[in-house]
C-alpha atoms as a PDB file:
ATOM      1  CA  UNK A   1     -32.172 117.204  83.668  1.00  0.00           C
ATOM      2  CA  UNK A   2     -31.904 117.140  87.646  1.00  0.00           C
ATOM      3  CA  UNK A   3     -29.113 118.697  89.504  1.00  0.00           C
ATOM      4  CA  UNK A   4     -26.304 115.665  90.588  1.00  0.00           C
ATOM      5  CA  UNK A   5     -26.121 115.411  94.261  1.00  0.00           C
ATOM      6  CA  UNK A   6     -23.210 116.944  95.686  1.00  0.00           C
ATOM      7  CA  UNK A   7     -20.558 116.182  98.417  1.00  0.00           C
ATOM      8  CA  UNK A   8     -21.406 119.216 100.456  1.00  0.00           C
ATOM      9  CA  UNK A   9     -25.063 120.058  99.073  1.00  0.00           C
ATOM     10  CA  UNK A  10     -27.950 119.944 101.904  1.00  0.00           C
ATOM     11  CA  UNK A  11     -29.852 116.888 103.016  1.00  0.00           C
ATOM     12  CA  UNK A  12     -32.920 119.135 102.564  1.00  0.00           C
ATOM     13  CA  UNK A  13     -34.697 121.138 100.161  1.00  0.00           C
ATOM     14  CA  UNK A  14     -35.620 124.648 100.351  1.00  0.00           C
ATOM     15  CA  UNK A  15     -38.365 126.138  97.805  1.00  0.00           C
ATOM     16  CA  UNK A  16     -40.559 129.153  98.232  1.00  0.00           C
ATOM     17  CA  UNK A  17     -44.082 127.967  99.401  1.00  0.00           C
ATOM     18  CA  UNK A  18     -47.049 129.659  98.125  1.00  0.00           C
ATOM     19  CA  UNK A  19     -48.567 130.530 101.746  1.00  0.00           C
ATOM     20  CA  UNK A  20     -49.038 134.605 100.484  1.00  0.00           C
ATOM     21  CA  UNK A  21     -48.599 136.683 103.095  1.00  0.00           C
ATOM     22  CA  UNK A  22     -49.344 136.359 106.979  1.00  0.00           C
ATOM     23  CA  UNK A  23     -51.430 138.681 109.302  1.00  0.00           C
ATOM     24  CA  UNK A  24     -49.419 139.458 112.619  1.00  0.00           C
ATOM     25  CA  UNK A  25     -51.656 137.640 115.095  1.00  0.00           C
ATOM     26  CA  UNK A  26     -52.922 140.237 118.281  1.00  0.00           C
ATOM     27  CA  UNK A  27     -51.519 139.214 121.491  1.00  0.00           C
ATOM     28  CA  UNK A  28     -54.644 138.481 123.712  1.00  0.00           C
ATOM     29  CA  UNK A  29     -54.886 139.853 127.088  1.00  0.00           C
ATOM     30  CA  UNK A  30     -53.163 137.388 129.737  1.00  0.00           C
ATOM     31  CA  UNK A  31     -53.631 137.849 133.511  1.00  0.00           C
ATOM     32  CA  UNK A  32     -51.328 137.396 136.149  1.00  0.00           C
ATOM     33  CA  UNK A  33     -51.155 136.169 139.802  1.00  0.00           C
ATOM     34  CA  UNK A  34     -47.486 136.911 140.591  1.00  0.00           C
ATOM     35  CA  UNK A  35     -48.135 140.193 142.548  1.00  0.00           C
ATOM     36  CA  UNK A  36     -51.647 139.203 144.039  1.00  0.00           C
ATOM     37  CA  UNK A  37     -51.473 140.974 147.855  1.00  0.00           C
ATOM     38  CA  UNK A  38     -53.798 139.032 150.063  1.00  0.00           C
ATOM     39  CA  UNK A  39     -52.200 139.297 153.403  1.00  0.00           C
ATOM     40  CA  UNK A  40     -52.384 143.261 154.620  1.00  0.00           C
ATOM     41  CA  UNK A  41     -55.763 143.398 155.272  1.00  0.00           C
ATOM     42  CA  UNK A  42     -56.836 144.842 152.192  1.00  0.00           C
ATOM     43  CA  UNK A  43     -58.499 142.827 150.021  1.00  0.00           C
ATOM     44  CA  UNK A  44     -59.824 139.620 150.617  1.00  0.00           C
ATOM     45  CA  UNK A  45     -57.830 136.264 150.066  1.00  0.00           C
ATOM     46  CA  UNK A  46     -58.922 133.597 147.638  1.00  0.00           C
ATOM     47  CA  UNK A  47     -60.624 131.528 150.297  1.00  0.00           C
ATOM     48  CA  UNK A  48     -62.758 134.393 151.479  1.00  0.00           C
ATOM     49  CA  UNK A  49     -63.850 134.537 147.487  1.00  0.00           C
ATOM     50  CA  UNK A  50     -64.378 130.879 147.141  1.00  0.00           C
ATOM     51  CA  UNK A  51     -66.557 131.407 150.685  1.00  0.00           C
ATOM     52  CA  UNK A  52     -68.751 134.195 148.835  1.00  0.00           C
ATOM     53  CA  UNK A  53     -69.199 132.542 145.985  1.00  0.00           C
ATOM     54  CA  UNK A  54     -66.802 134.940 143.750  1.00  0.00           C
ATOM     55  CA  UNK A  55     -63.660 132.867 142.101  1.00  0.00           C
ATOM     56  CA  UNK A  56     -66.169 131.385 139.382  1.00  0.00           C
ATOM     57  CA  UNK A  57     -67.574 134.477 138.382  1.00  0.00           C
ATOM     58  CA  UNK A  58     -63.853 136.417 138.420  1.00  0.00           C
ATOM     59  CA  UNK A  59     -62.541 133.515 136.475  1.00  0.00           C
ATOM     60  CA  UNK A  60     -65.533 133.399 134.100  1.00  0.00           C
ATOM     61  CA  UNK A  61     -65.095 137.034 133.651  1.00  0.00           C
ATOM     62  CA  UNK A  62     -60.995 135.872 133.281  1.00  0.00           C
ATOM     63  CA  UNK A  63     -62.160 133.352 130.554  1.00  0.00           C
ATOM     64  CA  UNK A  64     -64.284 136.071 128.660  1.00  0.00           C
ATOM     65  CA  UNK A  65     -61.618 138.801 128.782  1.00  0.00           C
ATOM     66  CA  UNK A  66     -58.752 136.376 127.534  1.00  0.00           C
ATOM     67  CA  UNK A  67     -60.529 136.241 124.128  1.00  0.00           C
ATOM     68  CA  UNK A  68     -59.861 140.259 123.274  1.00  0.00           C
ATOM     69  CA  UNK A  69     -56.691 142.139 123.227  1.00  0.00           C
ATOM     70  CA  UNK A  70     -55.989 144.401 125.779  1.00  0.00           C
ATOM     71  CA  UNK A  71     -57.369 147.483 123.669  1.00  0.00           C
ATOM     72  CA  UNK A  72     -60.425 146.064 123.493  1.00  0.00           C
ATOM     73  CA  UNK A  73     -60.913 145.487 127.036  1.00  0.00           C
ATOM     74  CA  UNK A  74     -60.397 148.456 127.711  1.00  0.00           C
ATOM     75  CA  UNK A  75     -62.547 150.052 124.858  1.00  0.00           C
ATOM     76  CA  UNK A  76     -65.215 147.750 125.857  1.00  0.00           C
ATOM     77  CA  UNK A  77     -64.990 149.257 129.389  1.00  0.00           C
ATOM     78  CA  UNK A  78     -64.146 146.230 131.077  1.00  0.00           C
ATOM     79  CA  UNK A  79     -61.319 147.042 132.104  1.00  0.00           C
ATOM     80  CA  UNK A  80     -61.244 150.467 133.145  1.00  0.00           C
ATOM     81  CA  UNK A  81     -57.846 151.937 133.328  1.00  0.00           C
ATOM     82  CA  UNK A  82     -56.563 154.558 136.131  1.00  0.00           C
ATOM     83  CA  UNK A  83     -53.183 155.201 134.921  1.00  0.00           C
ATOM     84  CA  UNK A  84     -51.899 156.133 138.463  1.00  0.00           C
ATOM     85  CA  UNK A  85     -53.170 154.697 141.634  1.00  0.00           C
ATOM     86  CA  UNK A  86     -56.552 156.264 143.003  1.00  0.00           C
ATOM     87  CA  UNK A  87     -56.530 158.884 144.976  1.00  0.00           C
ATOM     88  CA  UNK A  88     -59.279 158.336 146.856  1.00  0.00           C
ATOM     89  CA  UNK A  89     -58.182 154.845 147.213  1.00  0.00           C
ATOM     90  CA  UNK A  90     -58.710 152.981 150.713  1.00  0.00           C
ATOM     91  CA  UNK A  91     -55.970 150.751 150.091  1.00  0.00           C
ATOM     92  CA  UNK A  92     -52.124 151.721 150.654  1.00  0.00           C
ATOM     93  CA  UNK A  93     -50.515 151.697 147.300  1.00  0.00           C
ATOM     94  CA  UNK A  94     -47.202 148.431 147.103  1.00  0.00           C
ATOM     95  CA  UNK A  95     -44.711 150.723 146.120  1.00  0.00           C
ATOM     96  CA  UNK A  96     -42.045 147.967 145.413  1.00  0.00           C
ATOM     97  CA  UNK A  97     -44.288 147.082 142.201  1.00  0.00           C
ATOM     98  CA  UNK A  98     -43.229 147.782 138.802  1.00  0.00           C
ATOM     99  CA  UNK A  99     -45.522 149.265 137.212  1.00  0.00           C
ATOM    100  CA  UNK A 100     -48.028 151.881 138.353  1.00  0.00           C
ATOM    101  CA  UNK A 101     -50.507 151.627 135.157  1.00  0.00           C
ATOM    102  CA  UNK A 102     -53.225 150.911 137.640  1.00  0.00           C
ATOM    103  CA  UNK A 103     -56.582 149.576 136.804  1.00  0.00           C
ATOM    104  CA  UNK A 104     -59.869 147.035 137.960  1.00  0.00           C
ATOM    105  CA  UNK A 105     -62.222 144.994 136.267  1.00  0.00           C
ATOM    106  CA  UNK A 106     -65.875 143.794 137.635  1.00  0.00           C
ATOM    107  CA  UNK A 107     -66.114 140.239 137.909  1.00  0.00           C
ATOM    108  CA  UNK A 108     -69.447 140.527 136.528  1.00  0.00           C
ATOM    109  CA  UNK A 109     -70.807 143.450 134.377  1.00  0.00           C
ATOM    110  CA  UNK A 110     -72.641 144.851 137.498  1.00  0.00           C
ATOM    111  CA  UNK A 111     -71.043 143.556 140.520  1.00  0.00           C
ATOM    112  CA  UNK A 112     -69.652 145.937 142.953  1.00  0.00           C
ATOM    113  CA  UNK A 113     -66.688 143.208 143.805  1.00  0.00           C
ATOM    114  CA  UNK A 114     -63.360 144.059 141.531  1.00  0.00           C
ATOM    115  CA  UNK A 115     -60.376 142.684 140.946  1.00  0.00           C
ATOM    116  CA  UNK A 116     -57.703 145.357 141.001  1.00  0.00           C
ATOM    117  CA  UNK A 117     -54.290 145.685 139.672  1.00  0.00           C
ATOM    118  CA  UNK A 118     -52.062 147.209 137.032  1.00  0.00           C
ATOM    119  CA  UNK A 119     -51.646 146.479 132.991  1.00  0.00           C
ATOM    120  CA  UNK A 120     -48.183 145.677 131.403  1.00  0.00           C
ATOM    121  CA  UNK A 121     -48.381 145.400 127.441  1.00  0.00           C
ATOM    122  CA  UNK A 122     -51.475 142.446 127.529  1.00  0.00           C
ATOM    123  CA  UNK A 123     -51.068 141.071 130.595  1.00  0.00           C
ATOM    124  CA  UNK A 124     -53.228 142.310 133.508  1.00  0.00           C
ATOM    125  CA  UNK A 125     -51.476 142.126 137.181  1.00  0.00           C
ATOM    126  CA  UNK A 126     -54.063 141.120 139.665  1.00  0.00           C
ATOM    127  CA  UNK A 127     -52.841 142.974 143.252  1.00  0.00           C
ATOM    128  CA  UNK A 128     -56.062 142.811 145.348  1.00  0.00           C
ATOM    129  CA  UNK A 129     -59.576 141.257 145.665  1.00  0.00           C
ATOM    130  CA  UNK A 130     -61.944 143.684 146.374  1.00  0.00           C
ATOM    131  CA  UNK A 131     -65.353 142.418 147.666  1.00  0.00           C
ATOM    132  CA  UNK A 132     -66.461 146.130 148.894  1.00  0.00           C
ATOM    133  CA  UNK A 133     -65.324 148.421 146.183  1.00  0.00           C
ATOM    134  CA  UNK A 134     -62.939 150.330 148.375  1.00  0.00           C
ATOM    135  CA  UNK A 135     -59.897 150.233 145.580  1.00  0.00           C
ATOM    136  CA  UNK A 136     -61.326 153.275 143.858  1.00  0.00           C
ATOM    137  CA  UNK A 137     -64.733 153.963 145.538  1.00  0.00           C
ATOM    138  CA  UNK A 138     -67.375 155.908 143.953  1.00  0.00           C
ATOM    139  CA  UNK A 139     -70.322 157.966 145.175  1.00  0.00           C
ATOM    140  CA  UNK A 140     -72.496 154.898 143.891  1.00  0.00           C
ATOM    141  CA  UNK A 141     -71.284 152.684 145.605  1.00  0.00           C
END
C-alpha cells in the first residue's frame, strides 16, 4: 500500500542509487599566465615568440602536459622542478611572488627555449620566456 501524500512531505523523492562507489578524479596540471614578466628585459615577450616561431610549440607542449597530473610531469621529467630559484640564474628573481617552488619546462623535448616559472598544487605559474636558456643555464647549453 503506498504512503498518502502529506501536507508537509517533499515534492521530491530521495532513494539510494546503485552508482557503487566513486574514484576521486586527479586534478590535472593547469597553467597560468597571471604572473608572466615580459617587460624587464629578461625573457622574451609573446610577440618575440610568435616572431620565432615558439607559441605553437609551448602551447602544444601546454596541450600535452594538461593531460597528466602534476606528479607525473614532473616524474616524466617534463617539468623539472628547482624548489628555490637558481643560483646560477641570469635572471633577477620577482620577489613580490608567492611562491618560490621554482621550475621550467622545454617547449619541445629537446629545445633549448623554456618556459620558466613556479608550481602551486597543479597549476604551473609561467614568469618568463626563455629563448636562450639563461633561467638556469647549464654547461650544455
Amino acid at each position: 500500500m503506498a504512503k498518502k501524500k502529506q501536507k508537509n512531505d517533499p515534492q521530491y523523492e530521495r532513494r539510494q542509487g546503485n552508482r557503487g562507489p566513486q574514484t576521486s578524479e586527479k586534478r590535472k596540471l593547469h597553467f597560468s599566465l597571471e604572473f608572466l614578466i615580459d617587460n624587464t628585459g629578461e625573457g622574451q615577450t609573446f610577440a618575440e615568440w610568435q616572431e620565432l616561431g615558439h607559441i605553437a610549440e609551448m602551447l602544444e607542449m601546454m596541450r600535452h602536459l594538461s593531460k597528466f597530473t602534476c606528479e607525473e610531469a614532473l616524474q616524466d621529467g617534463s617539468i623539472k622542478q628547482y624548489k628555490k630559484w637558481p643560483i646560477n640564474s641570469k635572471f633577477k628573481e620577482p620577489k613580490y611572488l608567492p611562491n618560490k617552488n621554482w621550475g621550467s619546462m622545454h617547449i619541445t623535448k629537446k629545445s633549448k627555449e623554456v618556459v620558466a616559472g613556479f608550481l602551486e598544487d597543479n597549476v604551473f605559474h609561467i614568469v618568463f620566456l626563455d629563448k636562450d636558456h639563461l633561467f638556469y643555464p647549464t654547461s650544455s647549453r
